[in-house]
Protein backbone atom coordinates (compact mmCIF):
# COMPACT_ATOMS: atom_id res chain seq x y z
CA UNK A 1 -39.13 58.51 0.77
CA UNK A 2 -40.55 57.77 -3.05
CA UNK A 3 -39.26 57.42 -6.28
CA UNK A 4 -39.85 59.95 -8.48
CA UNK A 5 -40.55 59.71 -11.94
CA UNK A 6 -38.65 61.35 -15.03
CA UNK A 7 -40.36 64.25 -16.65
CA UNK A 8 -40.87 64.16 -20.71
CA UNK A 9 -37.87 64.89 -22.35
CA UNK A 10 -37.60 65.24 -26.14
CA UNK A 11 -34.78 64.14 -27.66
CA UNK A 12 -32.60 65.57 -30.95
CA UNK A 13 -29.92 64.17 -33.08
CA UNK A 14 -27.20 62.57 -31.64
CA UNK A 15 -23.78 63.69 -31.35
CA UNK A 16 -20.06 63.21 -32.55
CA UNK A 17 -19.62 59.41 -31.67
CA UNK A 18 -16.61 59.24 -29.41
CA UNK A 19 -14.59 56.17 -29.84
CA UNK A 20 -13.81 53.26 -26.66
CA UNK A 21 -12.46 50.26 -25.78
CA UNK A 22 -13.88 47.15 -27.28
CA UNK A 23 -16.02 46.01 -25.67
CA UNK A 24 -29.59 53.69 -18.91
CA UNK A 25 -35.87 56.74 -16.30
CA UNK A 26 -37.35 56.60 -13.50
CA UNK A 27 -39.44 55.08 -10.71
CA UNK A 28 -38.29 52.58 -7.71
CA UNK A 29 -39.50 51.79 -4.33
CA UNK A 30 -39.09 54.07 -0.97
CA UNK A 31 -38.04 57.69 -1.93
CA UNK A 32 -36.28 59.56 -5.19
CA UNK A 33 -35.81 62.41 -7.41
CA UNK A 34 -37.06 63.77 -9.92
CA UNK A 35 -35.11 63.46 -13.18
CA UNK A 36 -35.17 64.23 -16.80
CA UNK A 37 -34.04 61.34 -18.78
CA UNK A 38 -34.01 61.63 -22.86
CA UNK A 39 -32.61 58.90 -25.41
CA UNK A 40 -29.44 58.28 -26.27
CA UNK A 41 -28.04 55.80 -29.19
CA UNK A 42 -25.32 54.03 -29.79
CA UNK A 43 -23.76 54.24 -33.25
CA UNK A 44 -21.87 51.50 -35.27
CA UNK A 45 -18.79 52.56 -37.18
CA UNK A 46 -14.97 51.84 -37.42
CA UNK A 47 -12.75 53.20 -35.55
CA UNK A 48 -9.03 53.15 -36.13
CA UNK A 49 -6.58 52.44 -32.73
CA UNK A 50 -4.94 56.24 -33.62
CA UNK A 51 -9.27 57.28 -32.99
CA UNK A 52 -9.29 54.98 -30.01
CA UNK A 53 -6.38 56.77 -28.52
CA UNK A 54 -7.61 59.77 -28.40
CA UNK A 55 -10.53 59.29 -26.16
CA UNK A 56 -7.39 59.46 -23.04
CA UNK A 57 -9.01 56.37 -21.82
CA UNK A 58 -6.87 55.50 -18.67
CA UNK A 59 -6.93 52.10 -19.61
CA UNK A 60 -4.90 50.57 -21.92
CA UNK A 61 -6.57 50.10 -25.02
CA UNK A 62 -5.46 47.37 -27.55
CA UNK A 63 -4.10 48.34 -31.35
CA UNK A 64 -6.89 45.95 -33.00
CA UNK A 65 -9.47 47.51 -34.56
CA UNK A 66 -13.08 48.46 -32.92
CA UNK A 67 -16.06 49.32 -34.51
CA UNK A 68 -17.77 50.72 -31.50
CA UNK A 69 -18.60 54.48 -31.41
CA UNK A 70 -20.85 55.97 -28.74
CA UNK A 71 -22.65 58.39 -29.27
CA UNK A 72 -24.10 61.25 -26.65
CA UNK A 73 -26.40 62.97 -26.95
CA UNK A 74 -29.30 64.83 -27.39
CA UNK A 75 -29.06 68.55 -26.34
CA UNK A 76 -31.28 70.23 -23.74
CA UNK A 77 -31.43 67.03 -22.14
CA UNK A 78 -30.29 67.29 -18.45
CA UNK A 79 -29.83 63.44 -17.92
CA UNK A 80 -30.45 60.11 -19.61
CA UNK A 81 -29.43 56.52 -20.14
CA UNK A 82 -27.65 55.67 -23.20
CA UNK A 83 -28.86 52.47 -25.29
CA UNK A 84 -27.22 48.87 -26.11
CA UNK A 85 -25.83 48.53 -30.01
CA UNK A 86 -21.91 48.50 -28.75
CA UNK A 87 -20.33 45.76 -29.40
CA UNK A 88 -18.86 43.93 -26.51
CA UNK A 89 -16.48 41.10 -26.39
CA UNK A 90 -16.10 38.85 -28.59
CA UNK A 91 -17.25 36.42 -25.35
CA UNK A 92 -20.73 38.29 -25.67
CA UNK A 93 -20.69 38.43 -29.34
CA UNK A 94 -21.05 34.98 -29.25
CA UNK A 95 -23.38 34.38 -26.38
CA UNK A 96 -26.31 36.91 -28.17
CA UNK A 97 -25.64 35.00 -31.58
CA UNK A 98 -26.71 31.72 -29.41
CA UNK A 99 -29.31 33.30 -27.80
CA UNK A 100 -30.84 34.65 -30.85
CA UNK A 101 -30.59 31.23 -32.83
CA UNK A 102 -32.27 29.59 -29.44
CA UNK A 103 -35.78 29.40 -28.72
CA UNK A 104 -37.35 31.91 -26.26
CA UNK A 105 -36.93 30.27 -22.40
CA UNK A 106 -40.13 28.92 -21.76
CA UNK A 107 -39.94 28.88 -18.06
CA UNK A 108 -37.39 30.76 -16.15
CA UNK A 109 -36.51 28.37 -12.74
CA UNK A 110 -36.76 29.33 -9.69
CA UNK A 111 -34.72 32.16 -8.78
CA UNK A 112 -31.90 31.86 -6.63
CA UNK A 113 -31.90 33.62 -2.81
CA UNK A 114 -28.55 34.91 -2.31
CA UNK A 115 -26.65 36.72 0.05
CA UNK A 116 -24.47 39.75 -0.09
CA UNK A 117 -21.57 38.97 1.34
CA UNK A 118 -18.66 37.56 -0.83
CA UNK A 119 -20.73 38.64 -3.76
CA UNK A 120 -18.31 41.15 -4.95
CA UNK A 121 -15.39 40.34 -6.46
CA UNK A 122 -12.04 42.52 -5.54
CA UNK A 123 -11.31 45.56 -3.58
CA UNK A 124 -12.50 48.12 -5.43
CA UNK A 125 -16.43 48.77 -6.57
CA UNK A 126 -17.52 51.37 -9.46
CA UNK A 127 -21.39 52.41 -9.49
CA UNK A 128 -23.77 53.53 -11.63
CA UNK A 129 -26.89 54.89 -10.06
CA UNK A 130 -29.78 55.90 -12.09
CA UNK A 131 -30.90 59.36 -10.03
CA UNK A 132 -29.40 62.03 -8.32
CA UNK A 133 -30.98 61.29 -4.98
CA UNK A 134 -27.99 58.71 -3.05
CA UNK A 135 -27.68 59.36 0.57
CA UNK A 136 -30.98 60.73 1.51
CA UNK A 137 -33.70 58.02 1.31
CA UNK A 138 -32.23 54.79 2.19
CA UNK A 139 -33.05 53.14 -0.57
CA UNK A 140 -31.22 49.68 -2.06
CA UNK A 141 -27.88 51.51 -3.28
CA UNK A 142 -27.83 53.53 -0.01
CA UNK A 143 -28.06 49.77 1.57
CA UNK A 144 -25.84 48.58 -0.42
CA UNK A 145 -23.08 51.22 0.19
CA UNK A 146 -23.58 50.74 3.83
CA UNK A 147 -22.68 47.18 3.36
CA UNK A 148 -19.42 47.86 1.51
CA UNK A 149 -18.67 50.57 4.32
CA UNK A 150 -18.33 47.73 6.71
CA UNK A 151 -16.43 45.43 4.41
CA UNK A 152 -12.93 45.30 5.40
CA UNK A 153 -11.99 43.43 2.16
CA UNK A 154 -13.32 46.61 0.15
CA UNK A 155 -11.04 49.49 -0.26
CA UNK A 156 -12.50 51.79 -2.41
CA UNK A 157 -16.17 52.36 -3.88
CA UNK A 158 -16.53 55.35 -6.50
CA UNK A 159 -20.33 56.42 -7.04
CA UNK A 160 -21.90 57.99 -10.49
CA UNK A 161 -25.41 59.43 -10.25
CA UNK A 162 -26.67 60.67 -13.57
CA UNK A 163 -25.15 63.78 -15.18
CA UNK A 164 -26.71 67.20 -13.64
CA UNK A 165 -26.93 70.00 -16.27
CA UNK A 166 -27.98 73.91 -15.16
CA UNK A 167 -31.35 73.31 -16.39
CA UNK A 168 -32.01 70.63 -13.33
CA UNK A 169 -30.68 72.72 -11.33
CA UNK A 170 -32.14 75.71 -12.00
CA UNK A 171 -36.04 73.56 -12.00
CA UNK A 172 -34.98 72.15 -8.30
CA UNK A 173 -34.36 75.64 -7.26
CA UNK A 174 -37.58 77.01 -8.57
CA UNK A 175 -39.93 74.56 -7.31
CA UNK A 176 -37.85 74.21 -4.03
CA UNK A 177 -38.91 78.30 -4.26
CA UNK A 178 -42.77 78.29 -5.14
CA UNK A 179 -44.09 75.21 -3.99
CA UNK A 180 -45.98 74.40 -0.85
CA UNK A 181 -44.05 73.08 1.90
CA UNK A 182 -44.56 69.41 1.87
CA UNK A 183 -44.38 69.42 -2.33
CA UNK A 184 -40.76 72.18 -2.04
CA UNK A 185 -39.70 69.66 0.71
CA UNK A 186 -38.05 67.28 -2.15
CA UNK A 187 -36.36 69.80 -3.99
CA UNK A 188 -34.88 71.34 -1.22
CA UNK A 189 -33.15 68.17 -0.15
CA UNK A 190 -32.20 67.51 -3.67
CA UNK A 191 -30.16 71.16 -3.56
CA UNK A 192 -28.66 70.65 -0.64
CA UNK A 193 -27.49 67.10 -1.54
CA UNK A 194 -26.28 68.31 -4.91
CA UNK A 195 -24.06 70.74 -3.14
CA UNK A 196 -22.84 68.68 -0.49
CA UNK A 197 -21.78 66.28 -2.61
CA UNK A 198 -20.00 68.43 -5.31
CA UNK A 199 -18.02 69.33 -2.32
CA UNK A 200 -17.02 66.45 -1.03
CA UNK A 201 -19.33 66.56 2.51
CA UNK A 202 -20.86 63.25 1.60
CA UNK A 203 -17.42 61.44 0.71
CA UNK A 204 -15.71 58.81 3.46
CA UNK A 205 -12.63 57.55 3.23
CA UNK A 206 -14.14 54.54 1.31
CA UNK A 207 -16.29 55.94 -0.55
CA UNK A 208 -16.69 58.77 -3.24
CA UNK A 209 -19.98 60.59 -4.60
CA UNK A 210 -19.72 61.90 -8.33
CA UNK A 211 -21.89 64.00 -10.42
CA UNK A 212 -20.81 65.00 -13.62
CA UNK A 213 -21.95 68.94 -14.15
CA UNK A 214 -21.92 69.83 -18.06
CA UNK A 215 -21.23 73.25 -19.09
CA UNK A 216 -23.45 75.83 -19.64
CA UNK A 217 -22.99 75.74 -23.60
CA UNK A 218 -23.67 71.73 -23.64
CA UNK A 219 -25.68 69.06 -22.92
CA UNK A 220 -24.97 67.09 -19.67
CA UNK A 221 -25.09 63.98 -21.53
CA UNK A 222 -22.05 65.39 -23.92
CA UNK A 223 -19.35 63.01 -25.04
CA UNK A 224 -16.96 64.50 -22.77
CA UNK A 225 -18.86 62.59 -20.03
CA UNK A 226 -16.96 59.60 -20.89
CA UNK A 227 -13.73 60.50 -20.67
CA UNK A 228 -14.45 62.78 -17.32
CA UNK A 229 -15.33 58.91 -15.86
CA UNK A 230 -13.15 56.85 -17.27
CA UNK A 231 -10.29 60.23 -15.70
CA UNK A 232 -12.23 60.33 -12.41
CA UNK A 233 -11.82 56.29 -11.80
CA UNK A 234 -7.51 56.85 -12.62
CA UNK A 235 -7.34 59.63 -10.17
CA UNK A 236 -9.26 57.12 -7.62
CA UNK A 237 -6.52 54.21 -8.12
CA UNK A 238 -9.33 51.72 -9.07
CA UNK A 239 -8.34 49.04 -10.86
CA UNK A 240 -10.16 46.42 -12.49
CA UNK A 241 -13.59 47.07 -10.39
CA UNK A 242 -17.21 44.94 -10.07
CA UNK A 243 -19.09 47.33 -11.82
CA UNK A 244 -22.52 47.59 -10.51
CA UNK A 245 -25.15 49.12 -12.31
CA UNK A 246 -29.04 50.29 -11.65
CA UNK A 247 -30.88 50.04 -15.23
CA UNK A 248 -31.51 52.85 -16.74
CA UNK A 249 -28.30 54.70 -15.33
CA UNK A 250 -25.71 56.99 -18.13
CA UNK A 251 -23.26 54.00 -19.31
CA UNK A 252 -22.79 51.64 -21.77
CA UNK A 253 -20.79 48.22 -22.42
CA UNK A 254 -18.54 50.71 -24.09
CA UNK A 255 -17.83 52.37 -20.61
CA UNK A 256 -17.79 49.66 -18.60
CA UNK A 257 -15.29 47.66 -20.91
CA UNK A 258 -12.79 50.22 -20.64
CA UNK A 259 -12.59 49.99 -17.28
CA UNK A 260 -11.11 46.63 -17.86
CA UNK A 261 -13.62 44.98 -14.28
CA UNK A 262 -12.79 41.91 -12.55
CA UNK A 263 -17.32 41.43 -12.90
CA UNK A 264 -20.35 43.31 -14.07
CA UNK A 265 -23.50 43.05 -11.72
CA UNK A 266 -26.89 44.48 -12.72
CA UNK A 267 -29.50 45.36 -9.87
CA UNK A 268 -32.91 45.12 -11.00
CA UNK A 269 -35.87 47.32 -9.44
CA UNK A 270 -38.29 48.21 -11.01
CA UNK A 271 -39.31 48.05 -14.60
CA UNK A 272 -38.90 51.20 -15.79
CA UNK A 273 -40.84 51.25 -18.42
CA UNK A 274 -44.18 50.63 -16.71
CA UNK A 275 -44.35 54.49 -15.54
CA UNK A 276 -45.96 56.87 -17.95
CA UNK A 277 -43.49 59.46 -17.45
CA UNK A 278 -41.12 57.18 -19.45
CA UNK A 279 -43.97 56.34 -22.31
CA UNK A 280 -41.45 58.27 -24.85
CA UNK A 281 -37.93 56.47 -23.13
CA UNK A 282 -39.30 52.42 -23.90
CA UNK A 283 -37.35 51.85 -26.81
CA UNK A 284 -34.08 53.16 -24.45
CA UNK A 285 -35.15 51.67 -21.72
CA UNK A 286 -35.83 48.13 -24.04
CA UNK A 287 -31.85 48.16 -25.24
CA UNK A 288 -30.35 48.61 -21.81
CA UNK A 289 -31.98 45.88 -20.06
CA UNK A 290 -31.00 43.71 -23.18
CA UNK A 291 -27.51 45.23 -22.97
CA UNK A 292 -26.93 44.72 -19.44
CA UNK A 293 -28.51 41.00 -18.66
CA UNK A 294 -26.40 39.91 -21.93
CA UNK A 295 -23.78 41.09 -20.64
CA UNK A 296 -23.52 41.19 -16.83
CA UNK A 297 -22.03 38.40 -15.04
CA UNK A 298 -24.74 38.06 -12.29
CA UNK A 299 -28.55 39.95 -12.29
CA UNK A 300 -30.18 40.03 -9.07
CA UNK A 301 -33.65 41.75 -8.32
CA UNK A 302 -35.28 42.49 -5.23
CA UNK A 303 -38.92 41.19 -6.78
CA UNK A 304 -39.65 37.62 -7.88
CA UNK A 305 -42.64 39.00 -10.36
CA UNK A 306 -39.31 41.13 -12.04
CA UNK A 307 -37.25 38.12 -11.74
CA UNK A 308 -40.32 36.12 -13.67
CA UNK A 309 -40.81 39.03 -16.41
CA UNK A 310 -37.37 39.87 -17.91
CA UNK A 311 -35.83 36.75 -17.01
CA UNK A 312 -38.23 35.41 -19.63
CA UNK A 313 -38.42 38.66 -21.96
CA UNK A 314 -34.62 38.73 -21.86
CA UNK A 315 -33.43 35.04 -21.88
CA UNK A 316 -31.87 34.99 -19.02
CA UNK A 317 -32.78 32.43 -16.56
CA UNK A 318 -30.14 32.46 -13.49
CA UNK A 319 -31.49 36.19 -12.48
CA UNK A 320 -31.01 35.21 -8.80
CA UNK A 321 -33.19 36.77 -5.68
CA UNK A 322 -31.51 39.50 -3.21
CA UNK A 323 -34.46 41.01 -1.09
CA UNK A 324 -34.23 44.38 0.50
CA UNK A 325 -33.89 42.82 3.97
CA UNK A 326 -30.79 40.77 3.26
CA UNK A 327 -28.40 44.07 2.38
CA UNK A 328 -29.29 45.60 5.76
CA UNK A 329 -26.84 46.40 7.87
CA UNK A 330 -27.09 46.21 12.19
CA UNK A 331 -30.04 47.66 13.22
CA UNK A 332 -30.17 51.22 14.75
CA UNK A 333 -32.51 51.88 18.31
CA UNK A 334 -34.67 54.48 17.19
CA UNK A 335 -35.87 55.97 20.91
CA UNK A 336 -38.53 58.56 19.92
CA UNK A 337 -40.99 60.30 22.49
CA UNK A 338 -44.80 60.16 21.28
CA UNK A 339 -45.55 63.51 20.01
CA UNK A 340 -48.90 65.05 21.59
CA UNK A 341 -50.80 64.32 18.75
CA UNK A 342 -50.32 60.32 19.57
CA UNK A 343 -51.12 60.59 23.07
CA UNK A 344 -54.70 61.25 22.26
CA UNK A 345 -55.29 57.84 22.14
CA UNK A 346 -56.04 58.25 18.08
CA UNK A 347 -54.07 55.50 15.96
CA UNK A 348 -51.78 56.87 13.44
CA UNK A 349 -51.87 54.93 10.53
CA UNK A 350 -48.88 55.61 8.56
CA UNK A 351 -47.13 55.29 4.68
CA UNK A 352 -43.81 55.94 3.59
CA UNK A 353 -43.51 56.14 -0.07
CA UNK A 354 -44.14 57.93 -3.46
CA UNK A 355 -47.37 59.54 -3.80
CA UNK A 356 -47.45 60.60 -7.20
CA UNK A 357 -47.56 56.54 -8.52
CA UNK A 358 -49.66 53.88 -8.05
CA UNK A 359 -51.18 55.47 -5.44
CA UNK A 360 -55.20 54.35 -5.21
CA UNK A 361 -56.73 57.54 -4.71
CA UNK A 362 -60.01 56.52 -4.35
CA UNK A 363 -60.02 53.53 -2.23
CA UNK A 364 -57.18 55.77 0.39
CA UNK A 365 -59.94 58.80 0.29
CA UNK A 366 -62.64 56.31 1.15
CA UNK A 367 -60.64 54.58 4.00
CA UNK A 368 -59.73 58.08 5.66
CA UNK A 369 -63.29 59.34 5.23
CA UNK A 370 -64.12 55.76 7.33
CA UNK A 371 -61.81 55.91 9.90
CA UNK A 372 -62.33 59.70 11.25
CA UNK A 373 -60.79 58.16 14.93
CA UNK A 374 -57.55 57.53 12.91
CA UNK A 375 -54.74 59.62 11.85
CA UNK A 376 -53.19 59.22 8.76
CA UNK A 377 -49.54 60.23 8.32
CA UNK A 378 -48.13 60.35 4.72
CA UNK A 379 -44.20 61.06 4.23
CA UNK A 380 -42.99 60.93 0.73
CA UNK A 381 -43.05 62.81 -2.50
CA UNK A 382 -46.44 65.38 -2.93
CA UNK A 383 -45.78 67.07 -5.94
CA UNK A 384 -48.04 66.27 -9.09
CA UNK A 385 -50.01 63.34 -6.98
CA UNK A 386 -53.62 63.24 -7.65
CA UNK A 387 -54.41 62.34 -4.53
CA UNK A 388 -52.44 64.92 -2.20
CA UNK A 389 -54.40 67.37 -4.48
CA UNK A 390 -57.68 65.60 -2.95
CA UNK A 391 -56.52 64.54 0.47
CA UNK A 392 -54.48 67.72 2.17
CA UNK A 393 -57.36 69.60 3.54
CA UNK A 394 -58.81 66.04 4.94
CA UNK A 395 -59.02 66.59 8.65
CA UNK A 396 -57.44 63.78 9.69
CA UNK A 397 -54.79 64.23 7.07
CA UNK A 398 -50.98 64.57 7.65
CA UNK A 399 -48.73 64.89 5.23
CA UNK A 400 -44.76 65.62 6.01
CA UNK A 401 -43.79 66.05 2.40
CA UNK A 402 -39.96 64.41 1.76
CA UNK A 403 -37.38 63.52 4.71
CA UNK A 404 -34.00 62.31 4.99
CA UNK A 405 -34.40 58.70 5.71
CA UNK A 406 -32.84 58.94 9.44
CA UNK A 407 -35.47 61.66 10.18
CA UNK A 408 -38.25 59.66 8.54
CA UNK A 409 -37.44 56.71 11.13
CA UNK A 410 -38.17 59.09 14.32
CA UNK A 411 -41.44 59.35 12.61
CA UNK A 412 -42.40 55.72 11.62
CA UNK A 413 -41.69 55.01 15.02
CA UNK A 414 -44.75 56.52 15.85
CA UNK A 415 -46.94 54.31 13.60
CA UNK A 416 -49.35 51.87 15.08
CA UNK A 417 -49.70 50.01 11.59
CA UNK A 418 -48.91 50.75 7.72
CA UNK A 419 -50.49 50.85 4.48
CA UNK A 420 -49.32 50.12 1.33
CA UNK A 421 -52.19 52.01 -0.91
CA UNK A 422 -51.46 50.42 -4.77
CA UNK A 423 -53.51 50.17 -7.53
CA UNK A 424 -53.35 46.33 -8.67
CA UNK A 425 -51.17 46.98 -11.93
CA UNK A 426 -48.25 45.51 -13.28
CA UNK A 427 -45.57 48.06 -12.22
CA UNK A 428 -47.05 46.83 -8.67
CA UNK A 429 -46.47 43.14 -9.31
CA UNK A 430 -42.92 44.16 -10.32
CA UNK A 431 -42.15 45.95 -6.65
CA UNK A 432 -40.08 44.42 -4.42
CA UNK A 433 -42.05 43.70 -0.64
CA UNK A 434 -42.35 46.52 1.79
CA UNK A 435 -39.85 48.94 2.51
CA UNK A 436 -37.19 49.01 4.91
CA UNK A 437 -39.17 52.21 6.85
CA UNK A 438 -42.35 49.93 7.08
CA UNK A 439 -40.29 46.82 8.47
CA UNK A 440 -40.99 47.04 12.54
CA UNK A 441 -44.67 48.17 11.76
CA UNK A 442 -47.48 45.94 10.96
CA UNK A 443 -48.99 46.43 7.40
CA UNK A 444 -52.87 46.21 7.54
CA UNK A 445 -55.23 46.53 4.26
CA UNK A 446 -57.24 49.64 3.99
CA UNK A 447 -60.55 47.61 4.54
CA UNK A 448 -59.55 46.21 7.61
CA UNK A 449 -59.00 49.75 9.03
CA UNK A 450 -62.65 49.90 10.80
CA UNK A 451 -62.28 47.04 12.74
CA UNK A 452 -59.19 48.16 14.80
């Protein structure tokens, strides 16, 4: 029920540019996977209407001459974000020439609250989600989603996680193989989900899952990868879509343009580059947040401190506020029995969450070594966390290792209060409150533990 973070991934020289239409790492809040990223650039050079052509863009792409190329690209990579450097319309040509001659904002206003509903424009809703982990966690796109499933006005919704290559694959399988059981946990749901998906399981008649799979002899982030999209959102019969996109996901202004969409929305959480598996992926990570808040129509964020930090890093001052609670949908009863371990009369103190990040190892060990009457239940990501490597023979230890989100719930239910045990750093002050698994338990501080 934790984001995971992206593991190093070096990057080479780029490939062939492949010309469009004129005209994104890891880490988040309740549960992810884990993904690769690498770098990817975006080159500047002509390109003649006969080039432009013969990208089979479904769109219709106009005769004047672009100089945007993108380029894909480097190999072994399994996954990553590409970078800003297209150029976009001449609408945002201008707007970035006025922001640049402007002085930096010196106080971003008070952010917006706004609601979800009537937010999207059209029927039809293209994504671009930064991990391969939709469907499992309940995290904000999985919200999201569920929203648009209820929408009557919404008639179709097509879904891109990042690009899966064999190599992914292949490290899922063996760490789903030789891990312990709460660490393999993750990778096992990752697997199935994979699968599921590439066969259509997860699809409704609204919406539609997509995972690009490169071939053996190429990297997934090839340039083919653009045209599969731009093929896979003809064969849906979307037309002129709100694009939504999750910085640092695999598209570009490039991309998106060619879709020809009614709006562009951006959906901050998280700053990315915060988390030291990205320490090589800032520069990237940089150039598509100053891509996509120059040129999406509306930014929303689920954390006012994010809302504070690249509104003023980025110029962009209307970044409005949409917290996690607003995009859920009607509650779900969740009727569990006590298990025999809570009828002891022992509180269970629970956390739902990432526990390879920002976890405070010391001050959690402390508090369980404390509060020997209490049990402490821990669902969420184990593998690589400092502390699981400490706490897992602690007595009064429990650790499920990675659920589905509806099986998580059955647990949670059996919490008598939460704990949210961060370090005080700034990828913290960037996290959007709570989680939706926390939300009918009370959240208590680890040093008030010994007086209840």
């Amino acid at each position: 029920m934790a984001t995971s973070k992206p593991t190093k991934a070096s990057t080479t020289a780029a490939a062939k540019a492949v010309p469009l239409a004129k005209a994104k790492p890891q880490g988040a809040s309740s549960t992810a996977a884990t993904q690769p990223p690498a770098a990817v650039v975006v080159k500047k050079k002509r390109a003649t209407a006969r080039q432009v052509e013969q990208t089979q863009a479904p769109t219709r792409v106009p005769a004047k001459r672009s100089k945007t190329r993108v380029a894909l690209a480097p190999k072994e990579a399994p996954v990553s974000p590409p970078t800003a450097g297209t150029k976009a319309t001449a609408k945002t040509v201008k707007k970035t020439k006025s922001q640049a001659a402007s002085p930096a904002v010196k106080k971003v206003k008070t952010p917006k609250v706004l609601s979800p509903q009537g937010l999207v424009k059209g029927k039809h809703i293209v994504c671009f989600w930064k991990q391969n982990d939709l469907g499992l966690f309940g995290r904000r796109p999985d919200r999201w989603l569920a929203l648009w499933e209820q929408d009557a006005s919404i008639e179709k919704v097509l879904v891109f996680e990042t690009p899966l290559s064999r190599a992914a694959l292949e490290d899922w399988m063996q760490r789903a193989l030789t891990l312990d059981a709460p660490s393999a946990s993750e990778y096992r749901l990752l697997l199935d989900q994979a699968l599921a998906k590439q066969q259509g399981q997860c699809d409704t008649g609204k919406t539609s899952y997509r995972s690009y799979l490169a071939p053996s002899d190429k990297p997934a982030n090839n340039q083919d990868y653009l045209r599969w999209v731009l093929q896979q959102v003809k064969e849906h019969g979307i037309e002129n879509p709100t694009v939504m996109v999750w910085p640092a996901c695999f598209a570009n202004a490039a991309l998106v343009q060619a879709m020809k969409p009614c709006q562009t929305i951006t959906d901050l959480v998280d700053d990315q580059r915060l988390f030291a598996a990205n320490a090589l992926l800032v520069p990237t990570i940089t150039a598509q947040y100053q891509m996509w808040l120059g040129l999406s129509d509306t930014v929303v964020s689920n954390s006012l401190g994010l809302i504070a930090a690249l509104g003023q890093e980025f110029r962009r001052s209307d970044i409005d506020y949409l917290p996690n609670q607003s995009l859920e949908t009607a509650p779900v009863a969740v009727k569990v029995r006590r298990s025999a371990l809570s009828r002891k009369k022992r509180l269970v103190v629970g956390y739902v969450g990432n526990l390879r990040d920002r976890i405070d190892t010391e001050a959690l060990l402390n508090a369980m070594a404390e509060n020997p009457d209490k049990d402490f239940w821990f669902i969420g990501q184990t593998h690589g966390s400092a502390f699981y490597a400490k706490a897992r023979t602690q007595p009064n230890g429990k650790f499920w290792g990675t659920m589905r989100h509806s099986e998580a719930q059955h647990l949670v239910a059996q919490f008598d209060m939460a704990i949210t045990p961060f370090v005080q750093e700034p990828s913290v002050a960037g996290m959007g409150p709570g989680t939706s698994a926390h939300a009918a338990v009370p959240t208590v501080a680890l040093s008030a533990l010994k007086t209840l």
